[in-house]
Protein backbone atom coordinates (compact mmCIF):
# COMPACT_ATOMS: atom_id res chain seq x y z
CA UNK A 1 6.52 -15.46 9.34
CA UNK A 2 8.72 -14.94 5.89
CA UNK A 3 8.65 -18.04 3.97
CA UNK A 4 8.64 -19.01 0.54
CA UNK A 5 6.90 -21.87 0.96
CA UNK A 6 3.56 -20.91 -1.55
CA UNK A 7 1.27 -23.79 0.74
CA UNK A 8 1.78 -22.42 3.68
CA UNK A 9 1.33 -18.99 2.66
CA UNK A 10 -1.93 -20.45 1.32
CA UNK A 11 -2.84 -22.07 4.66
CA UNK A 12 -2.22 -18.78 6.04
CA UNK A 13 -4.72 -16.50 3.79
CA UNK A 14 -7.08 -18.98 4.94
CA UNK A 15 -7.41 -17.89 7.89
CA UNK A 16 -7.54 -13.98 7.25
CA UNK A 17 -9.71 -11.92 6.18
CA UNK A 18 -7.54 -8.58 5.52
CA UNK A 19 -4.06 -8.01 4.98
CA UNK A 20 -1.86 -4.36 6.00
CA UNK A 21 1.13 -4.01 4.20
CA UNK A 22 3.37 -2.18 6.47
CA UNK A 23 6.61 0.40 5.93
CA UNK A 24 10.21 -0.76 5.98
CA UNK A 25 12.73 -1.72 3.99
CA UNK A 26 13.85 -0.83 0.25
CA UNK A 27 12.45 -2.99 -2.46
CA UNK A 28 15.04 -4.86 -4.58
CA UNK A 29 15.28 -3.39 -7.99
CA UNK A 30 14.98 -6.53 -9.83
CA UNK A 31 11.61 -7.26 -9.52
CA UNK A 32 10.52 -4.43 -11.62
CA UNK A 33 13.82 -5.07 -14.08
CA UNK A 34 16.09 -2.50 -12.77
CA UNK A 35 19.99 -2.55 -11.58
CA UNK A 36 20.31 -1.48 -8.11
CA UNK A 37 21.15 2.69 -7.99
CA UNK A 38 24.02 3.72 -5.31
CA UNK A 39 21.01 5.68 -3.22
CA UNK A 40 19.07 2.22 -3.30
CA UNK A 41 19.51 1.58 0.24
CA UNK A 42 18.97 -1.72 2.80
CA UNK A 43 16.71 -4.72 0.99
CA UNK A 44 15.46 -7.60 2.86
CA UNK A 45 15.19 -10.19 -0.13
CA UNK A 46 13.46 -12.68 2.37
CA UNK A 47 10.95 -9.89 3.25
CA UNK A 48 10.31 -8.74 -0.63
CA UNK A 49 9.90 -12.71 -1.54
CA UNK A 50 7.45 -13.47 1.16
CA UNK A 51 5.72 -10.20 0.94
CA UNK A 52 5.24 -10.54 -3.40
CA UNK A 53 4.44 -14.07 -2.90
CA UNK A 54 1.40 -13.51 -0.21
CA UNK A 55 0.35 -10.18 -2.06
CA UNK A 56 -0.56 -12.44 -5.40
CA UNK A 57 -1.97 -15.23 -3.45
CA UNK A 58 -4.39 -12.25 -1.38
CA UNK A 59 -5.41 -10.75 -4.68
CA UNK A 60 -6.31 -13.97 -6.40
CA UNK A 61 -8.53 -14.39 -3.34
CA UNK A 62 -9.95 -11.12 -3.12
CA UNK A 63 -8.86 -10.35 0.43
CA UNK A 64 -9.24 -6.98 1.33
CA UNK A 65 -5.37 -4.89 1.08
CA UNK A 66 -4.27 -2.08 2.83
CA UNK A 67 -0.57 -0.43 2.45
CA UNK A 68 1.22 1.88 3.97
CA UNK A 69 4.67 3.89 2.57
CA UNK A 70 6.68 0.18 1.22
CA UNK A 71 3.57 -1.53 1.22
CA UNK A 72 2.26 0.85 -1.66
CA UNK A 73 5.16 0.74 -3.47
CA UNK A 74 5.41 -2.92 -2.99
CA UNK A 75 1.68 -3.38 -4.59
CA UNK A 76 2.74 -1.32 -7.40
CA UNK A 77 5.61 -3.50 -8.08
CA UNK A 78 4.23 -6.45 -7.75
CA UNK A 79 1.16 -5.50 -10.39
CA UNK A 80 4.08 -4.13 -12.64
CA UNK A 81 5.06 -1.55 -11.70
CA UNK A 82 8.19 0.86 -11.39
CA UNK A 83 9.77 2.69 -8.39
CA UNK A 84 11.72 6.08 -8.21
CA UNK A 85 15.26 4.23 -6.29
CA UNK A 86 15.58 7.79 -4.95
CA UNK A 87 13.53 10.48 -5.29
CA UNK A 88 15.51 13.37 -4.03
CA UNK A 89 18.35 12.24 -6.97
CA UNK A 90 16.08 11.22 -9.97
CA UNK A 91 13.21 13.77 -9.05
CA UNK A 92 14.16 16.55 -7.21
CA UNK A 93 11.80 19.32 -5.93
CA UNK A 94 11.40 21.25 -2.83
CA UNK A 95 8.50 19.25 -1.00
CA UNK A 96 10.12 16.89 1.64
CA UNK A 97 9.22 13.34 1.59
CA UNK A 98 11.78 12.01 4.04
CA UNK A 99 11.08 13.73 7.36
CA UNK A 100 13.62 13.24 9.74
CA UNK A 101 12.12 13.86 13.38
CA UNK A 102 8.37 15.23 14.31
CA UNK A 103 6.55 12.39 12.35
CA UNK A 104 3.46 13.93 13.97
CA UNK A 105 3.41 17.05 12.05
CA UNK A 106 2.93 17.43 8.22
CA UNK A 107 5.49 16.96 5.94
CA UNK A 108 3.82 18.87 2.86
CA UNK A 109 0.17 18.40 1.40
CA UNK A 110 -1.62 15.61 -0.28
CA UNK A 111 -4.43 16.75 -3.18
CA UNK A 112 -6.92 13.46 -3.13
CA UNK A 113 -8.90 12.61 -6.25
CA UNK A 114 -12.61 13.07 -5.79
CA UNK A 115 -15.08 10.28 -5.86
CA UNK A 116 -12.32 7.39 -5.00
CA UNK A 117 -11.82 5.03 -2.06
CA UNK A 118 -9.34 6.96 -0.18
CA UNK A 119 -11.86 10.23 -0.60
CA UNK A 120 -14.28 8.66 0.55
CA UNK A 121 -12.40 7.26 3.53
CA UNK A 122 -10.98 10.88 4.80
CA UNK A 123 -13.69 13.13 3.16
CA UNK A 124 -11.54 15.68 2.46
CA UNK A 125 -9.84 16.67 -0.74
CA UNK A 126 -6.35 18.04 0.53
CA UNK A 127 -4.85 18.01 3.85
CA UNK A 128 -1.15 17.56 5.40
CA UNK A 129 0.24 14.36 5.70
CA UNK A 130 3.85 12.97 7.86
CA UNK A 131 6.54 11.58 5.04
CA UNK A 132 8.61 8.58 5.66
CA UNK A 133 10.26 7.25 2.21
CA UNK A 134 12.65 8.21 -0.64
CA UNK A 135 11.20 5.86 -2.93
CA UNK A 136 7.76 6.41 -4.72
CA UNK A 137 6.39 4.81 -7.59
CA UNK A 138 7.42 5.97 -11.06
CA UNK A 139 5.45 3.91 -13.79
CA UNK A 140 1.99 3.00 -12.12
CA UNK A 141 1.03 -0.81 -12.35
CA UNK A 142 -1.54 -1.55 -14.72
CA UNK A 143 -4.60 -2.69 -12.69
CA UNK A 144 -3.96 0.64 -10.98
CA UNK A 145 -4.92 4.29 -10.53
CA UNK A 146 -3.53 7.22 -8.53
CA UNK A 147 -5.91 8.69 -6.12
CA UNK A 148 -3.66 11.20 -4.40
CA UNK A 149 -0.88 13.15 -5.10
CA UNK A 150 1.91 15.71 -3.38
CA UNK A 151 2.46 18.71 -4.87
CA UNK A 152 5.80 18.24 -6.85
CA UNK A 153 3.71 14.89 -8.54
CA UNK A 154 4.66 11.69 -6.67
CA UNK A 155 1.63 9.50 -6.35
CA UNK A 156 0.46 9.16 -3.04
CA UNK A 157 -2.01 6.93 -2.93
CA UNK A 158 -3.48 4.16 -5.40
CA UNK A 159 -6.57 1.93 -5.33
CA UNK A 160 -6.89 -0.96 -7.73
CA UNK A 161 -9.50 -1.03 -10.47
CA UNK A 162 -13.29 -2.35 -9.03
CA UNK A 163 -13.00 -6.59 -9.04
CA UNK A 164 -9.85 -5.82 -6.91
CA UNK A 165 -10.35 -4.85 -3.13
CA UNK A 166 -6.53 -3.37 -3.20
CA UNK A 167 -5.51 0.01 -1.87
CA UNK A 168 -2.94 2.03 -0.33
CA UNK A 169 -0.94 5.05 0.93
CA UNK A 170 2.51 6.53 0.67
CA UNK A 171 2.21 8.46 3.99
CA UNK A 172 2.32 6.96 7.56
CA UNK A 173 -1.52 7.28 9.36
CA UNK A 174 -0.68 4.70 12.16
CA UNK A 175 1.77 7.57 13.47
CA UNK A 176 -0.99 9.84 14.15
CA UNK A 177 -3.78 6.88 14.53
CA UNK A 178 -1.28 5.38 17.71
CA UNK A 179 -1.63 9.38 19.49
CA UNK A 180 -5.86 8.20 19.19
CA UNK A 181 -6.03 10.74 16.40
CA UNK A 182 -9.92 9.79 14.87
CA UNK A 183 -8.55 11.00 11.18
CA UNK A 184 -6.09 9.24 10.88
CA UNK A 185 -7.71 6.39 12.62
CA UNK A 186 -10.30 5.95 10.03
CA UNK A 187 -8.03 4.37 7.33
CA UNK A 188 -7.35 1.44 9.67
CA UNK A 189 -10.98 1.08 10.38
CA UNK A 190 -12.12 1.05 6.47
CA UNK A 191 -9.58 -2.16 6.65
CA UNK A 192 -11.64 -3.82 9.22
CA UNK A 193 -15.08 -3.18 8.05
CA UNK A 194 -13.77 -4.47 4.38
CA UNK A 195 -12.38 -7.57 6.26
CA UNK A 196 -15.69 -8.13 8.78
CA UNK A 197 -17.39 -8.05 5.15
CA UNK A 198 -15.15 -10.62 3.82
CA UNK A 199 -15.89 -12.86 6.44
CA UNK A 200 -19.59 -12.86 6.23
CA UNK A 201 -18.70 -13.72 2.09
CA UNK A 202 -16.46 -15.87 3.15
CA UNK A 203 -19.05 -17.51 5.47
CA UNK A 204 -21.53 -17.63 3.31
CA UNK A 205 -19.50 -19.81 0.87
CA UNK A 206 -18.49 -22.04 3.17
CA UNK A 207 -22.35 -23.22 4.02
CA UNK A 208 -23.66 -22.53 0.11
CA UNK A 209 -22.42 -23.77 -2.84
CA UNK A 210 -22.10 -20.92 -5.56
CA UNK A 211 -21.62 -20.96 -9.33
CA UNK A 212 -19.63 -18.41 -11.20
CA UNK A 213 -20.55 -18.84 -14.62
């Protein structure tokens, strides 16, 4: 549920062990210092305050993080980042990143970087991916790298530096993943092999006392 309330968004990471940060709504231009551009469209302050809030709390804990289209751009942000308000307006190219119907189908291509998480995941290094958003991120958060990219230069996907089990994509897998597609399937399943592996951690914590010195 969205809440503010920083202890019981604490009670509830203690009871996860991996996190998705899903699609939706624009992200309000003040949290990465920015007045709100006429193509900024709907924000959901609740959403962007509970959302912010539980993404710190996760990473100070180390839970595994997965996003999807916002929930990339909503990492970025919240590591400090920036965000393109619209890209059509303040980068315009001919690649379309807002499909309007057949969300099944590719939108344009996606050029992964070799050797990183998502890589690894798909084990391919390009391939056609469905587009969703007219926001992408602009300045990358520090704490951050860009592990895939369209072809007119809008990140499209990130992973966070090693220490920091944070990663995500601009494009919409669960689309294809919900039709029992196995490629795009296997994003959701590096999520919950990172999160069974949490659990054993977290398990093994909870029975042995451990020093970090």
């Amino acid at each position: 549920p969205e809440t503010s309330d920083v202890l019981l968004i604490e009670q509830t990471l203690s009871m996860l062990d991996g996190i998705l940060m899903s699609g939706g709504e624009d992200i309000n231009p003040a949290y990465y210092g920015e007045e709100k551009a006429e193509k900024c469209e709907e924000i959901n302050d609740a959403r962007d305050t509970y959302e912010l809030l539980l993404l710190k709390k996760a990473m100070d804990r180390n839970i595994p993080v997965m996003g999807i289209c916002r929930g990339m751009q909503l990492i970025n942000v919240a590591m400090g980042g920036t965000l393109y308000q619209d890209i059509p307006t303040e980068k315009p190219s001919d690649v379309t990143h807002r499909q309007l119907s057949d969300f099944l189908n590719p939108a344009h291509d996606v050029t992964l970087v070799p050797n990183t998480e998502v890589a690894k995941i798909f084990g391919k290094e390009k391939f056609g991916v469905n587009s969703r958003h007219h926001q992408g991120i602009k300045k990358l958060a520090p704490g951050l790298k860009i592990t895939a990219w369209s072809t007119d230069s809008i990140p499209e996907a990130v992973e966070a530096y090693p220490g920091k089990n944070v990663m995500a994509v601009q494009w919409h897998p669960e689309l294809n993943a919900a039709t029992g597609e196995e490629f795009s399937l296997q994003y959701f399943t590096s999520l919950v092999n990172r999160a069974k592996l949490f659990a054993q951690a977290k398990d093994i914590h909870s029975r042995i006392l451990s020093v970090d010195t």
